[in-house]
C-alpha atoms as a PDB file:
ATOM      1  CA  UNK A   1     -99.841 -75.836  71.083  1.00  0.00           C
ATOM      2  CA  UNK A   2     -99.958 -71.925  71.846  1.00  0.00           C
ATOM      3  CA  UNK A   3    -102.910 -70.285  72.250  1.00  0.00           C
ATOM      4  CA  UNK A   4    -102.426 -66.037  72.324  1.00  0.00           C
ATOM      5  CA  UNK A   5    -105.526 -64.013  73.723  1.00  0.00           C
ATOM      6  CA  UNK A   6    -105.220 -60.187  73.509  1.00  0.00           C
ATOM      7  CA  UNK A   7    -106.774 -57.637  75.502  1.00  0.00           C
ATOM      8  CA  UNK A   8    -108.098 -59.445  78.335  1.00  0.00           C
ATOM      9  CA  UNK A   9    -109.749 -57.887  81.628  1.00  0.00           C
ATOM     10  CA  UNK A  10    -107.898 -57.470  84.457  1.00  0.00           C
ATOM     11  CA  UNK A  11    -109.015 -59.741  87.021  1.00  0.00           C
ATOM     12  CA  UNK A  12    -108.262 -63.618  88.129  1.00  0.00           C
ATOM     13  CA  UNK A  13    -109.333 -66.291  86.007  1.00  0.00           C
ATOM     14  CA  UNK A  14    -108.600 -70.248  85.759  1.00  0.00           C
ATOM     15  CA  UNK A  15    -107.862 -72.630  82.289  1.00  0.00           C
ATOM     16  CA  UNK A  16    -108.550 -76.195  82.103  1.00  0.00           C
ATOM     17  CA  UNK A  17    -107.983 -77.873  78.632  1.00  0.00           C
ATOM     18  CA  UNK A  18    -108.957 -81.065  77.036  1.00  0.00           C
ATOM     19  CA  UNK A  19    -107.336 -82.527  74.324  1.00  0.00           C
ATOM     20  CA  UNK A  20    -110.052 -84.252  72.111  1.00  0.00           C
ATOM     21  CA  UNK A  21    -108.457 -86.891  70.452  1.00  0.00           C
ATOM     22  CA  UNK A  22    -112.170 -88.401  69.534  1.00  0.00           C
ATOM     23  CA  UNK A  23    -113.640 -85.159  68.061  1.00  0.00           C
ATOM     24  CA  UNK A  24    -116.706 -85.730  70.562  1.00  0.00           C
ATOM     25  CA  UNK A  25    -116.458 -82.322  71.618  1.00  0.00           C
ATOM     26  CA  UNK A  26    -116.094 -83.365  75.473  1.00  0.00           C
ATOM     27  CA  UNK A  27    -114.173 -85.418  77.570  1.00  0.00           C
ATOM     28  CA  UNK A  28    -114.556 -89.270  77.033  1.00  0.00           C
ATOM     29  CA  UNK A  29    -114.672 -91.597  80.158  1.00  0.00           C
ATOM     30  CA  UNK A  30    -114.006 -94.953  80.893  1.00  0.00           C
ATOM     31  CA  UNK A  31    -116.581 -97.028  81.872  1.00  0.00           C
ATOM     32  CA  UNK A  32    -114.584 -96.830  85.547  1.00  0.00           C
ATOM     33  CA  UNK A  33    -115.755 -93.240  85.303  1.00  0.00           C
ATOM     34  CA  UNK A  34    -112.064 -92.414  84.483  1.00  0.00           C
ATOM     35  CA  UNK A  35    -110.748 -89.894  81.698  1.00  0.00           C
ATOM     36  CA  UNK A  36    -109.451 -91.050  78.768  1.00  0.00           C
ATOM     37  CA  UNK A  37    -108.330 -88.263  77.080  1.00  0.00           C
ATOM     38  CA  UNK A  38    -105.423 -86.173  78.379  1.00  0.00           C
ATOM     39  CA  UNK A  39    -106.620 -83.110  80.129  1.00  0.00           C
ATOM     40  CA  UNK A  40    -104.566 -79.955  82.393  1.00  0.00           C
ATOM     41  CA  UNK A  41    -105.701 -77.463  84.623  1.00  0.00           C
ATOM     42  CA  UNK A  42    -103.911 -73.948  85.546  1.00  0.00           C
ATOM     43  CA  UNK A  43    -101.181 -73.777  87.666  1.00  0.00           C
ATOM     44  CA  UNK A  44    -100.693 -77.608  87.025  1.00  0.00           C
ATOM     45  CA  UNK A  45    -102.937 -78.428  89.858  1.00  0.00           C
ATOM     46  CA  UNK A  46    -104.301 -82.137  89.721  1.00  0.00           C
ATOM     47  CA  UNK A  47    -107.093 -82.848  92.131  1.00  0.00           C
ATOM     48  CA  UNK A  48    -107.273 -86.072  94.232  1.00  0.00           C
ATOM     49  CA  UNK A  49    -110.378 -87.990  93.056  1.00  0.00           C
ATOM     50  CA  UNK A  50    -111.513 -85.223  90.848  1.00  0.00           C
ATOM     51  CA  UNK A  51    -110.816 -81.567  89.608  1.00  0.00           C
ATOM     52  CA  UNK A  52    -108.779 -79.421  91.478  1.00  0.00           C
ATOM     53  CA  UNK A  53    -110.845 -76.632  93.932  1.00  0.00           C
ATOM     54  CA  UNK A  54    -111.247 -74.015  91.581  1.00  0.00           C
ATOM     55  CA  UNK A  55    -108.896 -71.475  94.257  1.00  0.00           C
ATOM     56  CA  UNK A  56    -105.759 -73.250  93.640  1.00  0.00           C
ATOM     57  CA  UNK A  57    -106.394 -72.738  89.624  1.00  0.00           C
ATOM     58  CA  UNK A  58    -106.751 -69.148  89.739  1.00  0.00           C
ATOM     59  CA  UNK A  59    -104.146 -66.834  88.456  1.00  0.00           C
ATOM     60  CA  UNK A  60    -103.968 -62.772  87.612  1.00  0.00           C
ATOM     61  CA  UNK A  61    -103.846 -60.808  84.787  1.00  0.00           C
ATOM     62  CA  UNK A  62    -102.369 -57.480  84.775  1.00  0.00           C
ATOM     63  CA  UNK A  63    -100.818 -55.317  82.034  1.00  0.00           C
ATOM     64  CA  UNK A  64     -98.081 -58.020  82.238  1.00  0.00           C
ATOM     65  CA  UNK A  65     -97.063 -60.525  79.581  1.00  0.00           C
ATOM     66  CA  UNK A  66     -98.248 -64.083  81.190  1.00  0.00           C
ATOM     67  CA  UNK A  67     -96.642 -67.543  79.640  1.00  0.00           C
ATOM     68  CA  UNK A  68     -98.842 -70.511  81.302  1.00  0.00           C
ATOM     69  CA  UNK A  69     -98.075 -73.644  80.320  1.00  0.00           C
ATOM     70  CA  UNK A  70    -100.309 -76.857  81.340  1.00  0.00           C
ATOM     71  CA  UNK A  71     -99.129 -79.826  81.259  1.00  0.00           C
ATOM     72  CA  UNK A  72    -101.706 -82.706  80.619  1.00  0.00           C
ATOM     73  CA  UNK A  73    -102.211 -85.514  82.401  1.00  0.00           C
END
C-alpha cells in the first residue's frame, strides 16, 4: 500500500500503522495480551516488550521527497 501526503510542516514526526484485518477499528490482542494483527512503526524500529521509545521513530521532513517504507511485523 502507498499512502502520499502533500504539503506537510516541516518538523519531525513518527508513523505507526496497523493493518485491520477485523475491521474493529483498533488493534486486536490475544488473550496473552499479544497483537494479532500485523502492525510497523517508522524507521522499522520494534520495541522489546512493547512499542518502540517514541525517539528512535522520529524522522524529518524538509522540502525533500521522503519514501518510508514499514515493514509489519
Amino acid at each position: 500500500m502507498s499512502v502520499f501526503i502533500k504539503n506537510i510542516p516541516y518538523g519531525k514526526y513518527s508513523l505507526s500503522v496497523v493493518q485491520d484485518t477485523d475491521e474493529s477499528n483498533d488493534m486486536t490482542y490475544s488473550l496473552l495480551g499479544w497483537p494479532t494483527e500485523r502492525y510497523g512503526f517508522s524507521n522499522n524500529k520494534r520495541g522489546l516488550l512493547g512499542p518502540p521509545a517514541f525517539e528512535e521513530t522520529l524522522f524529518e521532513v524538509n522540502n525533500k521527497l521522503i519514501k518510508h517504507s514499514i515493514m509489519l511485523k
